[in-house]
N, C-alpha and C. Protein backbone atom coordinates (compact mmCIF):
# COMPACT_ATOMS: atom_id res chain seq x y z
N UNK A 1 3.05 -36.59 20.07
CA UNK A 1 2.15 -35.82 20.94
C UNK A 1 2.52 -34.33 20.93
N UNK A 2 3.71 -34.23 21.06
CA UNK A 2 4.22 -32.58 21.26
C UNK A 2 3.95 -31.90 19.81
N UNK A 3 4.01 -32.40 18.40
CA UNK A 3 3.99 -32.18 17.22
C UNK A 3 2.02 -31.81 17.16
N UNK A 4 1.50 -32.31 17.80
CA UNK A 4 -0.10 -32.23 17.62
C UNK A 4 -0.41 -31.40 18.80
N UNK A 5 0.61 -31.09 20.00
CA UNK A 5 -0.06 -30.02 20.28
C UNK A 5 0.65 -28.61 20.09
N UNK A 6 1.40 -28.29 19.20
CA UNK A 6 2.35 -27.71 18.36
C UNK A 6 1.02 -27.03 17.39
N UNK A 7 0.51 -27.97 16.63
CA UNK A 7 -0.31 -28.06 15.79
C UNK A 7 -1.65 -27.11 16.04
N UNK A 8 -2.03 -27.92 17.27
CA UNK A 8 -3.32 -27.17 18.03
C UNK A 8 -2.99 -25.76 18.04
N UNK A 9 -1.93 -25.37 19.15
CA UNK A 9 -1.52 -24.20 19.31
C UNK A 9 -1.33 -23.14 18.31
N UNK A 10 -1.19 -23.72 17.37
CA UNK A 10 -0.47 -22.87 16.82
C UNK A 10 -2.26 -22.25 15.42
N UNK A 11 -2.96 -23.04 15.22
CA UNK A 11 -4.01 -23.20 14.78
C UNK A 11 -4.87 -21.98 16.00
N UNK A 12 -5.19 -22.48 17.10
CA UNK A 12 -5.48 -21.66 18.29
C UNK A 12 -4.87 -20.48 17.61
N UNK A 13 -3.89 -19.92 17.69
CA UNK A 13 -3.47 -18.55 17.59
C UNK A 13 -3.79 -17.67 16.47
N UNK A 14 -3.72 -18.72 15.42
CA UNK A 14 -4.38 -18.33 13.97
C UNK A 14 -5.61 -17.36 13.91
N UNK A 15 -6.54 -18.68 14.21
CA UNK A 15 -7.70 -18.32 14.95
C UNK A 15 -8.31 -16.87 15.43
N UNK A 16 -7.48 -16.94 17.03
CA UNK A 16 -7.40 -15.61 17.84
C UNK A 16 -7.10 -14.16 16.73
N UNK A 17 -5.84 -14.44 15.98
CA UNK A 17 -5.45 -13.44 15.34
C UNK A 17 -6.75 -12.92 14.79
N UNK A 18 -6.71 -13.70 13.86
CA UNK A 18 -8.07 -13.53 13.01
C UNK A 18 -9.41 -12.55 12.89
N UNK A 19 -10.00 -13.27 14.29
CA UNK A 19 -10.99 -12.77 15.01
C UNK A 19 -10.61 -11.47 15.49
N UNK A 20 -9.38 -11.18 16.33
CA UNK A 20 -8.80 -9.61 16.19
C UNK A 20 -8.58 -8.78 15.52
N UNK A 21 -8.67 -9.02 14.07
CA UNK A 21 -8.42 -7.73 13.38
C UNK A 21 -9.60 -7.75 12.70
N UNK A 22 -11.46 -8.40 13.03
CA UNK A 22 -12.28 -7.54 12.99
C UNK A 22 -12.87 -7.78 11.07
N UNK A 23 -13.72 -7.21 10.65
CA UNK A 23 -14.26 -7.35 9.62
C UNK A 23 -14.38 -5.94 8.72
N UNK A 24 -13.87 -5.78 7.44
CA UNK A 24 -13.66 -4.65 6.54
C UNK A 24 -14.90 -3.88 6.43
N UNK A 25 -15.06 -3.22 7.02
CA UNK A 25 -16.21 -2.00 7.30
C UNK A 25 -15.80 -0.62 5.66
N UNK A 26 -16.99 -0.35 5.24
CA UNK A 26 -16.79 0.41 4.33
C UNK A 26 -16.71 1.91 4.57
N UNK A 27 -15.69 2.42 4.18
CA UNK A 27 -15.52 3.99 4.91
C UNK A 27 -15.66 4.89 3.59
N UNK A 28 -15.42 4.59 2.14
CA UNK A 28 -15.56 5.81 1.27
C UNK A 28 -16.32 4.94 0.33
N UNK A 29 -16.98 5.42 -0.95
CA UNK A 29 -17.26 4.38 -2.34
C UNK A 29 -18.08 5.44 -2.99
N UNK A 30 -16.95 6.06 -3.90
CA UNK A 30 -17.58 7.05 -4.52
C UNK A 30 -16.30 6.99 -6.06
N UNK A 31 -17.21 7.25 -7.27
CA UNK A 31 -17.18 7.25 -8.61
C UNK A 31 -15.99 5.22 -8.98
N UNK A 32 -16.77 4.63 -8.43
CA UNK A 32 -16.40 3.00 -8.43
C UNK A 32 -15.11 2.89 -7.85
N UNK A 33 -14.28 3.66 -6.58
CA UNK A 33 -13.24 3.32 -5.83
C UNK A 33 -13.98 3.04 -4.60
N UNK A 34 -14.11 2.01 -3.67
CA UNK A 34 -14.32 1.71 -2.67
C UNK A 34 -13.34 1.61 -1.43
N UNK A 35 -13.35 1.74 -0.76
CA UNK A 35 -12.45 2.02 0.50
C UNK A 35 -12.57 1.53 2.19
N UNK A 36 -11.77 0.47 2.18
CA UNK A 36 -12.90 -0.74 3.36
C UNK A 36 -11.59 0.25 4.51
N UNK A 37 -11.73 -0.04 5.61
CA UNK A 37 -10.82 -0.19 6.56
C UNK A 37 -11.49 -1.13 8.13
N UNK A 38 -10.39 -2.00 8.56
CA UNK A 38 -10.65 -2.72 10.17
C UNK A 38 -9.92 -2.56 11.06
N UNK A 39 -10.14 -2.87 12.01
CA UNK A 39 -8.66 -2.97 13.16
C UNK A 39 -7.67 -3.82 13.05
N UNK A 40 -6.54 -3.90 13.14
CA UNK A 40 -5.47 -4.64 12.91
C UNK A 40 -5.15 -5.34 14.48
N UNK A 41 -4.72 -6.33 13.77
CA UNK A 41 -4.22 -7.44 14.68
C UNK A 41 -3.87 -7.02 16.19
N UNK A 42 -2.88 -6.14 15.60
CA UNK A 42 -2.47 -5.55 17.12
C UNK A 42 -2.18 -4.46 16.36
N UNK A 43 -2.09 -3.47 17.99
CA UNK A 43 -1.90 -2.32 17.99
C UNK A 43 -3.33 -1.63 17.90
N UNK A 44 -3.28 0.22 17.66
CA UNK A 44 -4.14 0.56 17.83
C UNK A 44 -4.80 1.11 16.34
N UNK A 45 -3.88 1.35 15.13
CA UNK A 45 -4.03 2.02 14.09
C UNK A 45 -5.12 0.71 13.00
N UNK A 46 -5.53 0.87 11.89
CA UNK A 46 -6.36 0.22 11.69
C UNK A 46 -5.78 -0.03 9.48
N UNK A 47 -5.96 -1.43 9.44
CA UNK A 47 -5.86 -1.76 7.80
C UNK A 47 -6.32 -0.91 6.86
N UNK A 48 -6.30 -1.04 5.96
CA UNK A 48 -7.16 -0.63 4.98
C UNK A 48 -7.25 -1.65 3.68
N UNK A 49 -8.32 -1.26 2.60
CA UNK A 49 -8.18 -2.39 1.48
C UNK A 49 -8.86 -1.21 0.79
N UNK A 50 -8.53 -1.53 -0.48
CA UNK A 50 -9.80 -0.52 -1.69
C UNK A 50 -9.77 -1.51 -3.20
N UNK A 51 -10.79 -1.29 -2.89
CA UNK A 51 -11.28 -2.42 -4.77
C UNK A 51 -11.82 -1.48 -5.92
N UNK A 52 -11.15 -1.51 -6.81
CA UNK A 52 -11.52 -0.56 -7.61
C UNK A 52 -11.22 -1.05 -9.08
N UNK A 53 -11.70 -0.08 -9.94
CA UNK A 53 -11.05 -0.92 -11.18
C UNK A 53 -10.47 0.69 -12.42
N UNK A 54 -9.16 0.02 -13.34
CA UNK A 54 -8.65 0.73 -14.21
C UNK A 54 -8.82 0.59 -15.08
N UNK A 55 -8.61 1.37 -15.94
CA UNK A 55 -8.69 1.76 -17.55
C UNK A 55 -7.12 1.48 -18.40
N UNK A 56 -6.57 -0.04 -18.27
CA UNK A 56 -5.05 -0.29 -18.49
C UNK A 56 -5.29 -1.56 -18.60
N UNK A 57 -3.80 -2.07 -19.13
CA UNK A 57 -3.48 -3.36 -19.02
C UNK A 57 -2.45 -3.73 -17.82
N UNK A 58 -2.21 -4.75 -17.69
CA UNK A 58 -1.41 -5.20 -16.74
C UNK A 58 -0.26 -4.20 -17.33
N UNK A 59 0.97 -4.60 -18.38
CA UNK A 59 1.78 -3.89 -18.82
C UNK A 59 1.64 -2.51 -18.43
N UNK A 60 0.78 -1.72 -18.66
CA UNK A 60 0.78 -0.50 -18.69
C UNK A 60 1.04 -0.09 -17.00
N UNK A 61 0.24 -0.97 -16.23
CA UNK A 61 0.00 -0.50 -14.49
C UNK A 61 1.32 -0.97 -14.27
N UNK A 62 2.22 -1.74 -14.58
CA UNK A 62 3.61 -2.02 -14.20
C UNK A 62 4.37 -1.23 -14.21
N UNK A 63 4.35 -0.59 -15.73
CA UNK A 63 5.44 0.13 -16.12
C UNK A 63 5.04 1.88 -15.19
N UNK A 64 3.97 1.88 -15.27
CA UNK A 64 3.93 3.38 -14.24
C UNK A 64 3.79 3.17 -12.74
N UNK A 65 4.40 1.66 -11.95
CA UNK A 65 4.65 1.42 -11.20
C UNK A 65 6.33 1.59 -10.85
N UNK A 66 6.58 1.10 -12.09
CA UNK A 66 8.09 1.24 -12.22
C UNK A 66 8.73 2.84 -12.31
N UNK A 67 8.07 3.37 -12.85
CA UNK A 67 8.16 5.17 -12.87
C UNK A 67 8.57 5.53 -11.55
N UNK A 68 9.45 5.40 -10.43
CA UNK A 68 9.17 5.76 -9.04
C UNK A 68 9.50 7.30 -9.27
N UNK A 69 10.31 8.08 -10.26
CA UNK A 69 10.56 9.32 -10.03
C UNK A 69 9.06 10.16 -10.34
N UNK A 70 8.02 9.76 -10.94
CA UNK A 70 6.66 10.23 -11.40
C UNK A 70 6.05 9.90 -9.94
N UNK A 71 6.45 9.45 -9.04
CA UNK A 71 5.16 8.88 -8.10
C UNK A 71 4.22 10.67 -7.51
N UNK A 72 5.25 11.62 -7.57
CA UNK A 72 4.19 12.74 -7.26
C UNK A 72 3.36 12.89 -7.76
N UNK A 73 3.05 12.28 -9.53
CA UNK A 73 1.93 12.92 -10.15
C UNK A 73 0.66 11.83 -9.57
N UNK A 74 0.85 11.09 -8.51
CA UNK A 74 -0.52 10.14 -8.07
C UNK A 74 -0.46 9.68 -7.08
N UNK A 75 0.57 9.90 -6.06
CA UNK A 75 0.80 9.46 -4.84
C UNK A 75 0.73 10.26 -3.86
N UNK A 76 -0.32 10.48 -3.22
CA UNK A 76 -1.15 11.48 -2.22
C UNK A 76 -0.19 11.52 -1.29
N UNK A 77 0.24 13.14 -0.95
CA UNK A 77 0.88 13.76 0.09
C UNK A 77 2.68 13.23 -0.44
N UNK A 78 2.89 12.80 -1.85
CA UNK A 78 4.26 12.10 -1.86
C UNK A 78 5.16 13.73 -2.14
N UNK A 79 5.56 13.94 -1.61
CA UNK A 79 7.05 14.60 -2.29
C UNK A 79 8.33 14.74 -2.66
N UNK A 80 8.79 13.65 -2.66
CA UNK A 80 9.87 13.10 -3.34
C UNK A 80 10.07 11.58 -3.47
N UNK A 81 10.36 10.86 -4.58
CA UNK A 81 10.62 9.57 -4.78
C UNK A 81 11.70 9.44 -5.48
N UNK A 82 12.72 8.11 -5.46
CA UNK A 82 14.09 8.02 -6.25
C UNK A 82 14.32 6.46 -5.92
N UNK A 83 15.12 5.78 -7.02
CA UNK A 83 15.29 4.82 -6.67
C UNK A 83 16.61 4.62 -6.51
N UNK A 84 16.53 3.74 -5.58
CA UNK A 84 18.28 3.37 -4.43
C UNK A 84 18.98 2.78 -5.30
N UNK A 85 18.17 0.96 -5.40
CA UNK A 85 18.76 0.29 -6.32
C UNK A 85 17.71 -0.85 -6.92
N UNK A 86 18.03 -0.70 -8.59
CA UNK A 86 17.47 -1.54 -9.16
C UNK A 86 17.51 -3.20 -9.37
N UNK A 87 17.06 -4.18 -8.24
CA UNK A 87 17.62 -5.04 -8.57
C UNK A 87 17.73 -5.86 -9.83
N UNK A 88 16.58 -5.33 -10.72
CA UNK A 88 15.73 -6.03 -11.94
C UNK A 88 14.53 -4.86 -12.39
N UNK A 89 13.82 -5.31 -12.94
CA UNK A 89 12.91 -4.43 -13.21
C UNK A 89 11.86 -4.58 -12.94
N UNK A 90 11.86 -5.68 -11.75
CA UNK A 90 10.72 -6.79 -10.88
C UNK A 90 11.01 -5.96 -9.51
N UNK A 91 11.91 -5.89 -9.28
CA UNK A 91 12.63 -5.87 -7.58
C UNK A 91 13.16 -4.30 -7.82
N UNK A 92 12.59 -3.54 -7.07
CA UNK A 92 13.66 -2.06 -7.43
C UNK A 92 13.14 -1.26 -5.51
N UNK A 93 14.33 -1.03 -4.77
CA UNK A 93 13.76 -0.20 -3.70
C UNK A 93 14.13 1.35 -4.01
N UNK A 94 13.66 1.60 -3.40
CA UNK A 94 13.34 3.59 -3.23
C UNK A 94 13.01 3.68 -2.10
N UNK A 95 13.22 5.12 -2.29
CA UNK A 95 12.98 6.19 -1.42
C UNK A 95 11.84 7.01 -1.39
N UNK A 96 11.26 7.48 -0.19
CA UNK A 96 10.21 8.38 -0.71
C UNK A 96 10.05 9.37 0.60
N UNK A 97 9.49 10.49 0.43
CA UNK A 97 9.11 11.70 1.44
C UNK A 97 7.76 12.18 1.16
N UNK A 98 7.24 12.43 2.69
CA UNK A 98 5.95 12.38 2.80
C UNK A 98 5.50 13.35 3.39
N UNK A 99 4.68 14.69 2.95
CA UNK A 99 4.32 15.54 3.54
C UNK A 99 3.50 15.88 4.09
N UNK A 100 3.38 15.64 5.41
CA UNK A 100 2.03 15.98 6.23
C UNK A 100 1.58 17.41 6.85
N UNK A 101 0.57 17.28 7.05
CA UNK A 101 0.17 18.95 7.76
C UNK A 101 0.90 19.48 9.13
N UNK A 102 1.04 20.36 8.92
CA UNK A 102 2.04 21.23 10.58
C UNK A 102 1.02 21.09 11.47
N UNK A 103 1.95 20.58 13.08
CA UNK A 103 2.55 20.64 13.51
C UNK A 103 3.51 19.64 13.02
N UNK A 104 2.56 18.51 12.32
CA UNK A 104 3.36 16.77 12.16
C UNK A 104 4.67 16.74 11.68
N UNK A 105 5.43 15.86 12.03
CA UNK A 105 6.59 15.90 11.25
C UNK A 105 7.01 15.23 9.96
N UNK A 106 7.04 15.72 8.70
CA UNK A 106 7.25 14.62 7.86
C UNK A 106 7.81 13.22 7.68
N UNK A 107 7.70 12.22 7.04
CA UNK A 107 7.88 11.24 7.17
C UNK A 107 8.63 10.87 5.97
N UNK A 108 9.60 9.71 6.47
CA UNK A 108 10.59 9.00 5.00
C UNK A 108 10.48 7.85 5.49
N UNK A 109 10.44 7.12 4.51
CA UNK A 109 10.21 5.59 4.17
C UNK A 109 11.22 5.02 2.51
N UNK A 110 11.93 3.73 3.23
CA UNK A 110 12.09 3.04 2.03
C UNK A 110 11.75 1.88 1.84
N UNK A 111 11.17 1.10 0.81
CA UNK A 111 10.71 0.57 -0.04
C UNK A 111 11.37 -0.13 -0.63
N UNK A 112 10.94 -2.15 -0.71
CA UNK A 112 11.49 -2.68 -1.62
C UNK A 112 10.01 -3.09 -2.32
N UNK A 113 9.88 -2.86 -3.66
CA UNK A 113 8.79 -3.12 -4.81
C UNK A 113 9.13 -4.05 -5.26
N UNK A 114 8.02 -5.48 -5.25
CA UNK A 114 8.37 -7.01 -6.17
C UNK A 114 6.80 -6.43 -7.04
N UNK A 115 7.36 -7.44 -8.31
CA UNK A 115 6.19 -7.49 -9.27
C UNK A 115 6.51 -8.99 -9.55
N UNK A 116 4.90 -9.50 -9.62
CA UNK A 116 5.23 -10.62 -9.87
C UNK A 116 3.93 -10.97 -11.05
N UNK A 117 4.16 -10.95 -12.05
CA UNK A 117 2.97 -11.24 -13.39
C UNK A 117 2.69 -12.60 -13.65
N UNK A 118 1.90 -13.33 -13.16
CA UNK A 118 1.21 -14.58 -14.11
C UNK A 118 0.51 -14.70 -14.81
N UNK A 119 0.26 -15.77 -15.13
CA UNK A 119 -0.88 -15.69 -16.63
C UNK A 119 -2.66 -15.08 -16.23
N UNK A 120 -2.52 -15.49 -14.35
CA UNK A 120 -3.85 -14.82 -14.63
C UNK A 120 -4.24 -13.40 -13.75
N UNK A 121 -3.01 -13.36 -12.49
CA UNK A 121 -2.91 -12.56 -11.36
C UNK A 121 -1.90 -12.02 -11.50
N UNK A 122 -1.76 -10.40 -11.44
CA UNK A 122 -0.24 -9.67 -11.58
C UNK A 122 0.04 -9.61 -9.74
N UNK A 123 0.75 -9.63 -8.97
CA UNK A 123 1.21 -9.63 -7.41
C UNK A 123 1.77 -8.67 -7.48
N UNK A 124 1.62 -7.82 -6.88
CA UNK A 124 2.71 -6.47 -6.54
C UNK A 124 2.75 -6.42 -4.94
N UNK A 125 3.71 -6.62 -4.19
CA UNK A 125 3.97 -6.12 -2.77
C UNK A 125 5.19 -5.03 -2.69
N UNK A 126 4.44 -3.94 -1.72
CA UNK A 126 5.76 -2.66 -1.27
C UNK A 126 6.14 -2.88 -0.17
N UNK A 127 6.87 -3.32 0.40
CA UNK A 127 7.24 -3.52 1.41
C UNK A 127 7.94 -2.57 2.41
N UNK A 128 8.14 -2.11 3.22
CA UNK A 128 9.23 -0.85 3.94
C UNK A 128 10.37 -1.78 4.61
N UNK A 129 11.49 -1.14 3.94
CA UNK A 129 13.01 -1.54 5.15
C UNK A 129 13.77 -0.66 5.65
N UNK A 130 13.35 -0.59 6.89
CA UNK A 130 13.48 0.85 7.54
C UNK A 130 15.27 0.97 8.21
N UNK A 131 15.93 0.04 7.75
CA UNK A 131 17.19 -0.28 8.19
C UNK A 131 18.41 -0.09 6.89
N UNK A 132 17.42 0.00 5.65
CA UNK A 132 18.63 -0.01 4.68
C UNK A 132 19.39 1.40 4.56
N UNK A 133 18.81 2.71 4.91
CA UNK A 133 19.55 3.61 5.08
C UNK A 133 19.48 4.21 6.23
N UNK A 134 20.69 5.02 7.05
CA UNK A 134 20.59 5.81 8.35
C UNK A 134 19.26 6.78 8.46
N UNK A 135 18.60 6.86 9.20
CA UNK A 135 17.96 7.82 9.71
C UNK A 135 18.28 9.98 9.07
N UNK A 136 17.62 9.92 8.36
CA UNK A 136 17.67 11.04 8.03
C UNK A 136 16.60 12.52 9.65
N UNK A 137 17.61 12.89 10.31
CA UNK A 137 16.94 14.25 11.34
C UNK A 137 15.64 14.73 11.02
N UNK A 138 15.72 15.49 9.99
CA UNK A 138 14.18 16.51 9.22
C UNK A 138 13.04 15.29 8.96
N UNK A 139 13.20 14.01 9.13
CA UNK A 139 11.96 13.19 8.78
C UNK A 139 11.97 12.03 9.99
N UNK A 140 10.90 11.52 9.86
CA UNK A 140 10.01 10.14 11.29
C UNK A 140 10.47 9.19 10.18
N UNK A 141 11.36 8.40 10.14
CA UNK A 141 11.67 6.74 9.36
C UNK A 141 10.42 5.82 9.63
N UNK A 142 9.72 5.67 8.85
CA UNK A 142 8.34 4.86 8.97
C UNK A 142 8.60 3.47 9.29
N UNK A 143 8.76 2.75 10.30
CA UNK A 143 9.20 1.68 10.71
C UNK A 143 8.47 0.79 10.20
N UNK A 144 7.15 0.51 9.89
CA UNK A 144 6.65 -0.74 8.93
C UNK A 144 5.31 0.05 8.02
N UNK A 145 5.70 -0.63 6.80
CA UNK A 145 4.20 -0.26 6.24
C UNK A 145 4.70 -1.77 5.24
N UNK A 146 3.09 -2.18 4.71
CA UNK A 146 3.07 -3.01 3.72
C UNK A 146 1.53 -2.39 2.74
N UNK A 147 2.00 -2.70 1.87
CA UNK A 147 0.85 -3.05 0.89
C UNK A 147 0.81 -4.18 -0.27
N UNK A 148 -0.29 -4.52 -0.68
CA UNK A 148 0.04 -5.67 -1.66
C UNK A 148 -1.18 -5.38 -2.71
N UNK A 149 -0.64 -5.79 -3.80
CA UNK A 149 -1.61 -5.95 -4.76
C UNK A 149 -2.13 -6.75 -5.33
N UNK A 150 -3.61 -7.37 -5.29
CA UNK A 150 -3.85 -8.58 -6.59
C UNK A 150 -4.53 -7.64 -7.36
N UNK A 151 -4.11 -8.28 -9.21
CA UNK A 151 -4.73 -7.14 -9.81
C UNK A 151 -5.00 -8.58 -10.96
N UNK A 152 -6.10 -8.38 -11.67
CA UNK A 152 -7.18 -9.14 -12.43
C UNK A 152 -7.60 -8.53 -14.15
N UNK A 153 -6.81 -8.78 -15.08
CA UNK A 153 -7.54 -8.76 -16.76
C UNK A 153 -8.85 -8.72 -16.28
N UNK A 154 -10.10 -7.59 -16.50
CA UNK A 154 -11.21 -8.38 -16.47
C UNK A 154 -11.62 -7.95 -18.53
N UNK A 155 -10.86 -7.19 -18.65
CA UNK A 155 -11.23 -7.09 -20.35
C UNK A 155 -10.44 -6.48 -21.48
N UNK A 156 -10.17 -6.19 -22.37
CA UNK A 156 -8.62 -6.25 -23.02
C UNK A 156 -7.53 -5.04 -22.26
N UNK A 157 -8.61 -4.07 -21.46
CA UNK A 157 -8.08 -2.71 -21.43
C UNK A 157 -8.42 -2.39 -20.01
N UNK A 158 -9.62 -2.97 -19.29
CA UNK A 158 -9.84 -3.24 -18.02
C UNK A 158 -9.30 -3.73 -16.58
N UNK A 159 -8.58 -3.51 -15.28
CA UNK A 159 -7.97 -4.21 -14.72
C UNK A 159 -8.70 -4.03 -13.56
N UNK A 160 -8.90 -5.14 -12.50
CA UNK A 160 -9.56 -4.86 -11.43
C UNK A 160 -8.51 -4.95 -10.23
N UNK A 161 -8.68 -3.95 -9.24
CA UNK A 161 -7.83 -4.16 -8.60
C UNK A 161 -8.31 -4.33 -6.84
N UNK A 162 -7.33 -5.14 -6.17
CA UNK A 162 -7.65 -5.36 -4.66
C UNK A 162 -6.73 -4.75 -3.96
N UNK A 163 -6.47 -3.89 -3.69
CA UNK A 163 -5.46 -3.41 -2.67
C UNK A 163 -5.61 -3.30 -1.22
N UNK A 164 -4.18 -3.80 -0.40
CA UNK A 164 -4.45 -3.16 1.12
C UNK A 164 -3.30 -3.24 1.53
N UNK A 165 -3.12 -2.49 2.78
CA UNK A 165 -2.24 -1.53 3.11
C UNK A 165 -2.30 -1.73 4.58
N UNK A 166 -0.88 -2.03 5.15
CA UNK A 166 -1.10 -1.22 6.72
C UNK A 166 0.23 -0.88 7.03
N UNK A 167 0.47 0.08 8.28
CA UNK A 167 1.37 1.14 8.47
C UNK A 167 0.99 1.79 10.07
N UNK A 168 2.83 1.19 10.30
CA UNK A 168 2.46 2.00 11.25
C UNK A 168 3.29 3.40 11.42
N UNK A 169 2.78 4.49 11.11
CA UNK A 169 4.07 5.59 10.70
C UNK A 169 5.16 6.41 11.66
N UNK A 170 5.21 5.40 12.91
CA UNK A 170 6.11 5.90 13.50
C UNK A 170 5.48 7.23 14.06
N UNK A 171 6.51 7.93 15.16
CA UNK A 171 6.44 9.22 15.84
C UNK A 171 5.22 9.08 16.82
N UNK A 172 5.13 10.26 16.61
CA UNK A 172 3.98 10.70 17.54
C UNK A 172 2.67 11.12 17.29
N UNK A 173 2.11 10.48 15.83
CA UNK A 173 1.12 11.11 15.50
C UNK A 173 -0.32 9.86 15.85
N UNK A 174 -0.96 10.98 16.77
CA UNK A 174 -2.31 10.05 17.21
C UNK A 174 -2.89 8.62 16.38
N UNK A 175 -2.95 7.88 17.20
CA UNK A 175 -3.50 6.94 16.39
C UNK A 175 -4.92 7.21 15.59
N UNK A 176 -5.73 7.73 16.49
CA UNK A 176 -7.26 8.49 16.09
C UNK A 176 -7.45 9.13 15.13
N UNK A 177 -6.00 9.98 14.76
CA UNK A 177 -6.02 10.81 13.29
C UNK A 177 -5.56 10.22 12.46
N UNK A 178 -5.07 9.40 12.81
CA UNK A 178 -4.83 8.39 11.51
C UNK A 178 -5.61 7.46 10.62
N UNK A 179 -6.41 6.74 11.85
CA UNK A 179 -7.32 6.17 11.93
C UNK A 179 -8.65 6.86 11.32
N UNK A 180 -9.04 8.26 11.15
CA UNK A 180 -10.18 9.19 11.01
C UNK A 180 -9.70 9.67 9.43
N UNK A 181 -8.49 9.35 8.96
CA UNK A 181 -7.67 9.87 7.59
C UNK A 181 -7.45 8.65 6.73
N UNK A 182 -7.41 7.87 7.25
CA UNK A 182 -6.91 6.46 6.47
C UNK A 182 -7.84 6.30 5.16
N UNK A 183 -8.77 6.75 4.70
CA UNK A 183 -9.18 6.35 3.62
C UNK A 183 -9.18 7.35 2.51
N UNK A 184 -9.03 8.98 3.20
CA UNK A 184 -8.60 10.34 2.31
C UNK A 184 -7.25 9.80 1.23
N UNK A 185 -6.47 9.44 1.61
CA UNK A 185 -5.02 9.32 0.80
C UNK A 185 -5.33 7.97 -0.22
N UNK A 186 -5.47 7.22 -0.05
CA UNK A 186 -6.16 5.73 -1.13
C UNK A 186 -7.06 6.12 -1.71
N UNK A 187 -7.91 6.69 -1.46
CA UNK A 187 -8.81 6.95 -2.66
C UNK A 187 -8.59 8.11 -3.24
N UNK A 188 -7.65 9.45 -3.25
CA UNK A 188 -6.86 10.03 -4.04
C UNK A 188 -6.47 9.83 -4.72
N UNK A 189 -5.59 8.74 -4.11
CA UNK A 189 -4.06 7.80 -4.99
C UNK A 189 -4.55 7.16 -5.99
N UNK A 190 -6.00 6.46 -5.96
CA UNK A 190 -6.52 5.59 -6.81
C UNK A 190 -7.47 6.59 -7.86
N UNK A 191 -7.51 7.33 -7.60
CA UNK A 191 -8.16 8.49 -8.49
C UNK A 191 -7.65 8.99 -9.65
N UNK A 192 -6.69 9.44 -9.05
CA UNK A 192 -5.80 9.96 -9.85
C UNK A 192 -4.87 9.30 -10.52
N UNK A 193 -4.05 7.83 -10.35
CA UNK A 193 -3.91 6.84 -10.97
C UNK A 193 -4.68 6.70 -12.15
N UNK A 194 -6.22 6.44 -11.91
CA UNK A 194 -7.06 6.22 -12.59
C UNK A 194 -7.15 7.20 -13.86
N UNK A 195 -7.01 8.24 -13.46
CA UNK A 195 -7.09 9.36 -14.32
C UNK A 195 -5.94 9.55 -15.40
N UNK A 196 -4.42 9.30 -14.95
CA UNK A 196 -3.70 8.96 -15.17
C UNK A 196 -3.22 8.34 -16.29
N UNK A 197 -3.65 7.43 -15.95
CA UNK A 197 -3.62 5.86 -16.93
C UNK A 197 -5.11 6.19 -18.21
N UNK A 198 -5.46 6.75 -17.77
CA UNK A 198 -6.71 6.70 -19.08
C UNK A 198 -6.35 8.09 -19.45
N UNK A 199 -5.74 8.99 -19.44
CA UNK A 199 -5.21 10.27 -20.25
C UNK A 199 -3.99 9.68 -20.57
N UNK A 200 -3.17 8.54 -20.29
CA UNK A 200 -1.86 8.63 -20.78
C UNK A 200 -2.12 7.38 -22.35
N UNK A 201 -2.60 6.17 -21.50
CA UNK A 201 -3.32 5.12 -23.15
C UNK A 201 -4.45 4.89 -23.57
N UNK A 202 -5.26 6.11 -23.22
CA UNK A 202 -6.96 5.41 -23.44
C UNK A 202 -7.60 7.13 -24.66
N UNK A 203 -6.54 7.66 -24.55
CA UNK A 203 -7.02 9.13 -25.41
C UNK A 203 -6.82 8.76 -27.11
């Protein structure tokens, strides 16, 4: 009896969650990057997702995943990236610094990166571990962000991708402006990626 209403409950909550974080509303979709964002579960700041597609192969989007010291040339507002430690060439965390507009205070975040390639879905999750190094003064330690990737062969040179993202960046910066910005930086990032990758193997 206690195991089935264990069961219920816990189904119940599923549920609830669910229904709380709302349905992916489209906020940008311009030159084939799309840009959904909803409300999140809890709290006040809101998801994001963007579907878009590249000019690469799986291999290729890995290996300039793996690049973390390049992440300025495509990673909106990034200004510095380095990696801590490599566990593999699957598993590698870093570091990164994030420059926002004055008054705000910049932000640092670290990062553990899994890649995971199968025969038909490549998995990429970034995860933040906001505990593996002390608190650096001059920056806000971004206490959680995630993103994940499913990414899809759709043709020898083609990759489609699903991304989403949530974050909560710490400090004191309005939820509302975050919330009113959340789709400026992803569809940059995916832009210029894009651009990227087809000037680096498609020329």
């Amino acid at each position: 009896m206690k195991k089935k209403l264990f069961l219920v409950s816990t189904l119940l909550f599923a549920f609830v969650a669910a229904m709380a974080q709302g349905n992916w509303e489209l906020k940008k979709n311009e030159n084939g990057i799309a840009v959904y964002t909803r409300k999140a579960a809890t709290g006040n700041l809101k998801e994001l997702r963007v579907i878009c597609e590249l000019d690469a192969t799986k291999a290729q989007l890995i290996s300039t995943l793996q690049d973390i010291g390049n992440y300025n040339d495509w990673v909106y507002s990034n200004k510095k990236s380095e990696i801590l430690k490599s566990l593999n060439p699957y598993k590698i965390i870093y570091y990164t610094e994030s420059r926002l507009p004055w008054p705000i205070k910049d932000r640092d975040l670290i990062v553990q990166l899994d890649i995971s390639s199968g025969a038909e879905i490549l998995e990429i999750q970034a995860k933040s571990i906001p505990d593996y190094l002390p608190q650096n003064k001059k920056f806000v330690r971004v206490p959680y962000s995630l993103a994940k990737w499913k990414v899809t062969q759709v043709t020898e040179n083609k990759l489609k991708v699903d991304y989403t993202f949530s974050v909560d960046p710490g400090g004191s910066i309005p939820s509302w402006l975050v919330n009113a910005t959340m789709a400026i930086g992803p569809y940059n990032s995916f832009a210029k990626l894009r651009e990227m990758l087809k000037e680096k193997y498609n020329n």
